[in-house]
C-alpha atoms as a PDB file:
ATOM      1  CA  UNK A   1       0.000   0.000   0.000  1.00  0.00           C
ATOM      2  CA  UNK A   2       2.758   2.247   1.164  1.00  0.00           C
ATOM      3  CA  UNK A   3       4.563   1.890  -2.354  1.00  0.00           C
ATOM      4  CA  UNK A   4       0.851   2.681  -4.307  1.00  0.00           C
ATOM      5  CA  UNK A   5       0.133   5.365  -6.362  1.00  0.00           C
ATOM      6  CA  UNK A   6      -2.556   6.089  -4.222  1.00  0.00           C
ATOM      7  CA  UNK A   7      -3.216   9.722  -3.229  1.00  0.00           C
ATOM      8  CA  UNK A   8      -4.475   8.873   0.104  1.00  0.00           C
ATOM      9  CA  UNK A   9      -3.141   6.681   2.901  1.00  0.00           C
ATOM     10  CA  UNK A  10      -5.440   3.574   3.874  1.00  0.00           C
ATOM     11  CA  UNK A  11      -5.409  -0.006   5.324  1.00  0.00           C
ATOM     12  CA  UNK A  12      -8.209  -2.971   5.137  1.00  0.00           C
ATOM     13  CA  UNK A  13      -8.650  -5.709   7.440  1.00  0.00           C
ATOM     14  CA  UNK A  14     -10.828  -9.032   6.963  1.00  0.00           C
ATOM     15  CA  UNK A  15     -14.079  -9.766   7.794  1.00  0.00           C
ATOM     16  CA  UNK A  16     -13.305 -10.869  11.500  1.00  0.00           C
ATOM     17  CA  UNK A  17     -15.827 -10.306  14.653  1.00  0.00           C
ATOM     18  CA  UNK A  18     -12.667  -9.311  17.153  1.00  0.00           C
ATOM     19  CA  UNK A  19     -11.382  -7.067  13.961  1.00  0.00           C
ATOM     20  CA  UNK A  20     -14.915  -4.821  13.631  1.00  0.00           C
ATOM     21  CA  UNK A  21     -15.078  -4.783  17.481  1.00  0.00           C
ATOM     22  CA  UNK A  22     -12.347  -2.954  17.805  1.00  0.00           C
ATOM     23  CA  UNK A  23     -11.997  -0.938  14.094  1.00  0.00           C
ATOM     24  CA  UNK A  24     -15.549   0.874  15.001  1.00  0.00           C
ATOM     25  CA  UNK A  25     -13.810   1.906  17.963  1.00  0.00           C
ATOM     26  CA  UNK A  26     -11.535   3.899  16.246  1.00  0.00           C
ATOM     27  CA  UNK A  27     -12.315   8.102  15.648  1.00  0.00           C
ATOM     28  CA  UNK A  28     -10.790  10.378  13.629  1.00  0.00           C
ATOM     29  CA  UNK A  29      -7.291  12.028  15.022  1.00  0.00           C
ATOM     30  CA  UNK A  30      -6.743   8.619  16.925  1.00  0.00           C
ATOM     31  CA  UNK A  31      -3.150   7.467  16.898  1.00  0.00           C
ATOM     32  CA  UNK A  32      -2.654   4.003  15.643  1.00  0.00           C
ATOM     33  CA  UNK A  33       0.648   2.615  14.999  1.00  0.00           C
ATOM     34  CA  UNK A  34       1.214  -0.615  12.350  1.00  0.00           C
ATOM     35  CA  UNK A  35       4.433  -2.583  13.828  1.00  0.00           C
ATOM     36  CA  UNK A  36       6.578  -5.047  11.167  1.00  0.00           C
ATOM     37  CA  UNK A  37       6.827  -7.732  13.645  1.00  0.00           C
ATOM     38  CA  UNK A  38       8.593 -11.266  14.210  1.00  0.00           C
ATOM     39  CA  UNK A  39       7.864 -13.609  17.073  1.00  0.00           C
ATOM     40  CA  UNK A  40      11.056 -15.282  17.574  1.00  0.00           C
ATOM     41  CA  UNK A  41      10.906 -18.945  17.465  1.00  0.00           C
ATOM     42  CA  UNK A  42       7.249 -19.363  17.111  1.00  0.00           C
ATOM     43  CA  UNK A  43       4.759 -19.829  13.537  1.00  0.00           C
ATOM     44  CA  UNK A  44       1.167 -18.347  12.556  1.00  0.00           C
ATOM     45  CA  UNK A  45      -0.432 -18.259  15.975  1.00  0.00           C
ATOM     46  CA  UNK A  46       1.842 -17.048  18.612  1.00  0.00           C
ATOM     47  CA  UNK A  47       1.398 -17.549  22.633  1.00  0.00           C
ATOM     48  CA  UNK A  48       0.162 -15.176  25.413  1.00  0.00           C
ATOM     49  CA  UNK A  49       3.697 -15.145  27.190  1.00  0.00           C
ATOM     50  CA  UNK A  50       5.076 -11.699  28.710  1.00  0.00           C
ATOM     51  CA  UNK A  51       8.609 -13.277  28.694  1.00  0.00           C
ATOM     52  CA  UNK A  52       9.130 -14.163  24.935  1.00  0.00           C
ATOM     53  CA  UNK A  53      10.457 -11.720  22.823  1.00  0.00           C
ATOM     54  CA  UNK A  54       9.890  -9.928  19.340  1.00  0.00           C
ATOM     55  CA  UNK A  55      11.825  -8.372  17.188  1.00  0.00           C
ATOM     56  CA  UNK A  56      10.587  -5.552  14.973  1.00  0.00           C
ATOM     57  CA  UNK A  57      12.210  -4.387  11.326  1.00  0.00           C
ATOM     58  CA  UNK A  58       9.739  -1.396  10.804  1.00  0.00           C
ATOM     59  CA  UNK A  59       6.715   0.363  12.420  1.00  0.00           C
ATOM     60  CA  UNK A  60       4.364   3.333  11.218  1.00  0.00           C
ATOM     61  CA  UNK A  61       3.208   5.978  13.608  1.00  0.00           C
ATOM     62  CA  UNK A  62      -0.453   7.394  11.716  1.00  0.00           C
ATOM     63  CA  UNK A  63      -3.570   9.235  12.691  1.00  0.00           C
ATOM     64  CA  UNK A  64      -6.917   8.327  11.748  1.00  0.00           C
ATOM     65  CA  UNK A  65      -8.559  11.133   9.033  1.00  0.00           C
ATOM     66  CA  UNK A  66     -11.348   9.031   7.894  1.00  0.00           C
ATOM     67  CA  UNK A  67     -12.223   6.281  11.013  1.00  0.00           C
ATOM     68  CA  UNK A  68     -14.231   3.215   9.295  1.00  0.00           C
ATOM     69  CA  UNK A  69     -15.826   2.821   5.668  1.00  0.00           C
ATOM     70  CA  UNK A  70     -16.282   0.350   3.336  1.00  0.00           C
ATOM     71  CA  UNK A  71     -14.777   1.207   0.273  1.00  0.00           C
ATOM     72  CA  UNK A  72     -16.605   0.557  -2.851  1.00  0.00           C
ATOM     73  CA  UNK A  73     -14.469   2.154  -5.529  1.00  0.00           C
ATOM     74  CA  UNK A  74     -13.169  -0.664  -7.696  1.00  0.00           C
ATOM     75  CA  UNK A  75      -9.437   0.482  -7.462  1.00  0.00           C
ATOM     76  CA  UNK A  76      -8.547   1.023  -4.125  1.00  0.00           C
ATOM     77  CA  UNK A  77     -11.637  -0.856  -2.655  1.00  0.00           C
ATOM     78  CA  UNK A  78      -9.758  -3.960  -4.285  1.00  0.00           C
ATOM     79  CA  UNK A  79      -6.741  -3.149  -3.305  1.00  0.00           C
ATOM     80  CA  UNK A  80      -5.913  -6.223  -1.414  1.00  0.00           C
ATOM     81  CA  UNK A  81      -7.906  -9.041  -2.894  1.00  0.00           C
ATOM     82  CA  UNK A  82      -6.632 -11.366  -5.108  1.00  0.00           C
ATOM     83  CA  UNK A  83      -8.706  -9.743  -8.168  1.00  0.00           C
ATOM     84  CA  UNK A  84      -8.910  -6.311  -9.049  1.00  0.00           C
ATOM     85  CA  UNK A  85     -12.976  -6.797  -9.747  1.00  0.00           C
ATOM     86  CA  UNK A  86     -14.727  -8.379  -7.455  1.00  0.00           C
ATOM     87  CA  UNK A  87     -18.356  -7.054  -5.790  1.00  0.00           C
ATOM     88  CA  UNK A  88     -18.404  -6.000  -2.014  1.00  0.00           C
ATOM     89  CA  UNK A  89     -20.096  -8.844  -1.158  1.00  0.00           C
ATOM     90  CA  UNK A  90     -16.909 -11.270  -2.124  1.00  0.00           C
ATOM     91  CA  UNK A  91     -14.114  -8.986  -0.832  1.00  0.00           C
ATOM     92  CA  UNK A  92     -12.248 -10.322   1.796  1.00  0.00           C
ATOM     93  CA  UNK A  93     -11.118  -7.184   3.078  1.00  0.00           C
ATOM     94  CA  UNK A  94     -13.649  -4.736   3.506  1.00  0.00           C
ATOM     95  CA  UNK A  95     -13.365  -2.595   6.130  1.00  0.00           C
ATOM     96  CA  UNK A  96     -11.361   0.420   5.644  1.00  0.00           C
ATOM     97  CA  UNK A  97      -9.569   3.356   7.533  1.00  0.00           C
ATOM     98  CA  UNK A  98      -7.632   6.466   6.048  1.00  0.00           C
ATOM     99  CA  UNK A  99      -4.502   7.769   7.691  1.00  0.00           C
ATOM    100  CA  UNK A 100      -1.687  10.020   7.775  1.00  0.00           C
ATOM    101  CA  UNK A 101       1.756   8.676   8.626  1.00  0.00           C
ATOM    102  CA  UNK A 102       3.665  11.052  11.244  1.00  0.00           C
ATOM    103  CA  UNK A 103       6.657   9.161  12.243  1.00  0.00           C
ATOM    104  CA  UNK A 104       7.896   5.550  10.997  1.00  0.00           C
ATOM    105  CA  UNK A 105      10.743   3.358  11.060  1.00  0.00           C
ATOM    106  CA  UNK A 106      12.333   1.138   8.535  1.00  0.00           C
ATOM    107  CA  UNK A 107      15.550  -0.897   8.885  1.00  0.00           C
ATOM    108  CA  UNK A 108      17.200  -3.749  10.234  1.00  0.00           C
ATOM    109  CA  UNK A 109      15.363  -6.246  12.787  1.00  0.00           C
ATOM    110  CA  UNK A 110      15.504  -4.771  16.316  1.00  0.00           C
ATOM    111  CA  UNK A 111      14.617  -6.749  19.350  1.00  0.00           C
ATOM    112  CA  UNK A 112      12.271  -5.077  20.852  1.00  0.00           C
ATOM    113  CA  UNK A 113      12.829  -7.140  24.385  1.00  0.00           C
ATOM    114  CA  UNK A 114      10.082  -8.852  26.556  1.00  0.00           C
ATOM    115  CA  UNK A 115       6.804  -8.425  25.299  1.00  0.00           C
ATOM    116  CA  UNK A 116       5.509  -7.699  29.172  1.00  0.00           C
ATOM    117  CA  UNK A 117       2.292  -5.799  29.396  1.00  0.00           C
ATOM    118  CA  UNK A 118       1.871  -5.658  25.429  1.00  0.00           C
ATOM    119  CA  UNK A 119       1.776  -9.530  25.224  1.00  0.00           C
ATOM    120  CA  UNK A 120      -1.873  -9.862  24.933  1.00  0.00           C
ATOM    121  CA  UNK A 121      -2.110  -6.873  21.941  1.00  0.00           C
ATOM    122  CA  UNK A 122       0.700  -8.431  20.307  1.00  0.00           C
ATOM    123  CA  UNK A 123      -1.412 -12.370  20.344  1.00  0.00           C
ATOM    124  CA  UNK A 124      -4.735 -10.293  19.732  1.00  0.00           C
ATOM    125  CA  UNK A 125      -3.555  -8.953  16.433  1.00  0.00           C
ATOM    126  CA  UNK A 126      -1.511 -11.664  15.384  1.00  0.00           C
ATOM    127  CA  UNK A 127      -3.827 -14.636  15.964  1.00  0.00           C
ATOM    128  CA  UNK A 128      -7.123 -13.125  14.976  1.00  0.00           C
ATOM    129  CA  UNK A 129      -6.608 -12.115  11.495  1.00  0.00           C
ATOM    130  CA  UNK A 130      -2.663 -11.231  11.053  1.00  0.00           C
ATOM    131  CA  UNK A 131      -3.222  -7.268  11.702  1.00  0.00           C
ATOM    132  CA  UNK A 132      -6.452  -7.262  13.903  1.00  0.00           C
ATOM    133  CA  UNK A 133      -6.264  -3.879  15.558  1.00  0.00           C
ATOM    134  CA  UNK A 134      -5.996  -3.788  19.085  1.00  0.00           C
ATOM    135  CA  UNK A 135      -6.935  -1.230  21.329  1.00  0.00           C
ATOM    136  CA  UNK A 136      -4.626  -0.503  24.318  1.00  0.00           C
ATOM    137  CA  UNK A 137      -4.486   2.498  27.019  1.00  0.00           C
ATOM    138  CA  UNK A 138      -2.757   5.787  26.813  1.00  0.00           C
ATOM    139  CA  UNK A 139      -0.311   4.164  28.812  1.00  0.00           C
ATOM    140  CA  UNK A 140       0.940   1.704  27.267  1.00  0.00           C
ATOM    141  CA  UNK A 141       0.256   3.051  23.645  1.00  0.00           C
ATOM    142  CA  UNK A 142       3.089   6.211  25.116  1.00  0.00           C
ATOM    143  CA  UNK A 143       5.157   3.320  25.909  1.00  0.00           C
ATOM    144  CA  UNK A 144       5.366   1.083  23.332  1.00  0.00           C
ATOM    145  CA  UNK A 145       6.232   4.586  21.510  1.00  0.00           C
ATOM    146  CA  UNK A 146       8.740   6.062  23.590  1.00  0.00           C
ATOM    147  CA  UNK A 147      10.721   1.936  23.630  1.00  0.00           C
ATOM    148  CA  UNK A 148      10.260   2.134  19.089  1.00  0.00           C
ATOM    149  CA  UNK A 149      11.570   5.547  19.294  1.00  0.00           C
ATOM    150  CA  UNK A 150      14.757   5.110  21.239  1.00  0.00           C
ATOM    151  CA  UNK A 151      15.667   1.977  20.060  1.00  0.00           C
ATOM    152  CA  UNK A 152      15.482   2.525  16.464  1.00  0.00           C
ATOM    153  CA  UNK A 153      17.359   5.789  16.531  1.00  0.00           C
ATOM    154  CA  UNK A 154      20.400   3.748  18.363  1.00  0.00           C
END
């Protein structure tokens, strides 16, 4: 999406119950953040364990300008399905958000450390959907920030 010729910024997830829970939660001028991520020694589903690790090799600091849609245009609404054509009511990824990117990363694989506190965000997105958005506190969202930050501008 990033390398589109899209004028506008957007992501779609799946049709997924724990996905539209949480994506009609979402209001414009949230902060959401997308993290590249890589659980270290484990496959497709990944455990609930604070003391196993990650490692990271990008992330993607946004904020929300158009909170949930379904797109319809043909172009972008298609975007990523495996045809360009198909009718709403085959798309596998129909629910939409715009966004702005304010800050991002890309590099090398960082190890992020323990996955503590953000253990059961990191399982909820990853084993409901690859990408399910997960809502966390201002807390630990500023954390989770301020640990990407430093770390990948050592």
């Amino acid at each position: 999406m990033l390398k589109s010729s899209s004028k506008k910024q957007f992501w779609a997830w799946r049709q997924n119950h724990k996905a539209l829970r949480n994506i009609f939660d979402l209001q414009r001028g949230d902060q959401i953040v997308f993290v590249i991520g890589y659980a270290t020694g484990e496959h497709q589903g990944i455990s609930n364990n604070p003391k196993s690790t990650f490692e990271y090799s990008s992330w993607y600091l946004a904020t929300i300008k158009e909170p949930y849609y379904m797109n319809l245009d043909d172009k972008n609404g298609n975007f990523f399905e495996e045809k360009d054509d198909l009718p709403l009511n085959k798309r596998k990824w129909p629910h939409f958000i715009d966004f702005e990117i304010t800050e991002h990363y890309k590099g090398s694989r960082i190890n992020y450390g323990k996955r503590g506190e953000l253990s059961d965000n990191i399982c909820e997105s990853n084993n409901n959907g690859f990408g399910t958005p997960s809502l966390m506190s201002n807390r630990k969202f500023s954390g989770l920030m301020d640990n990407l930050r430093f770390q990948s501008n050592h």
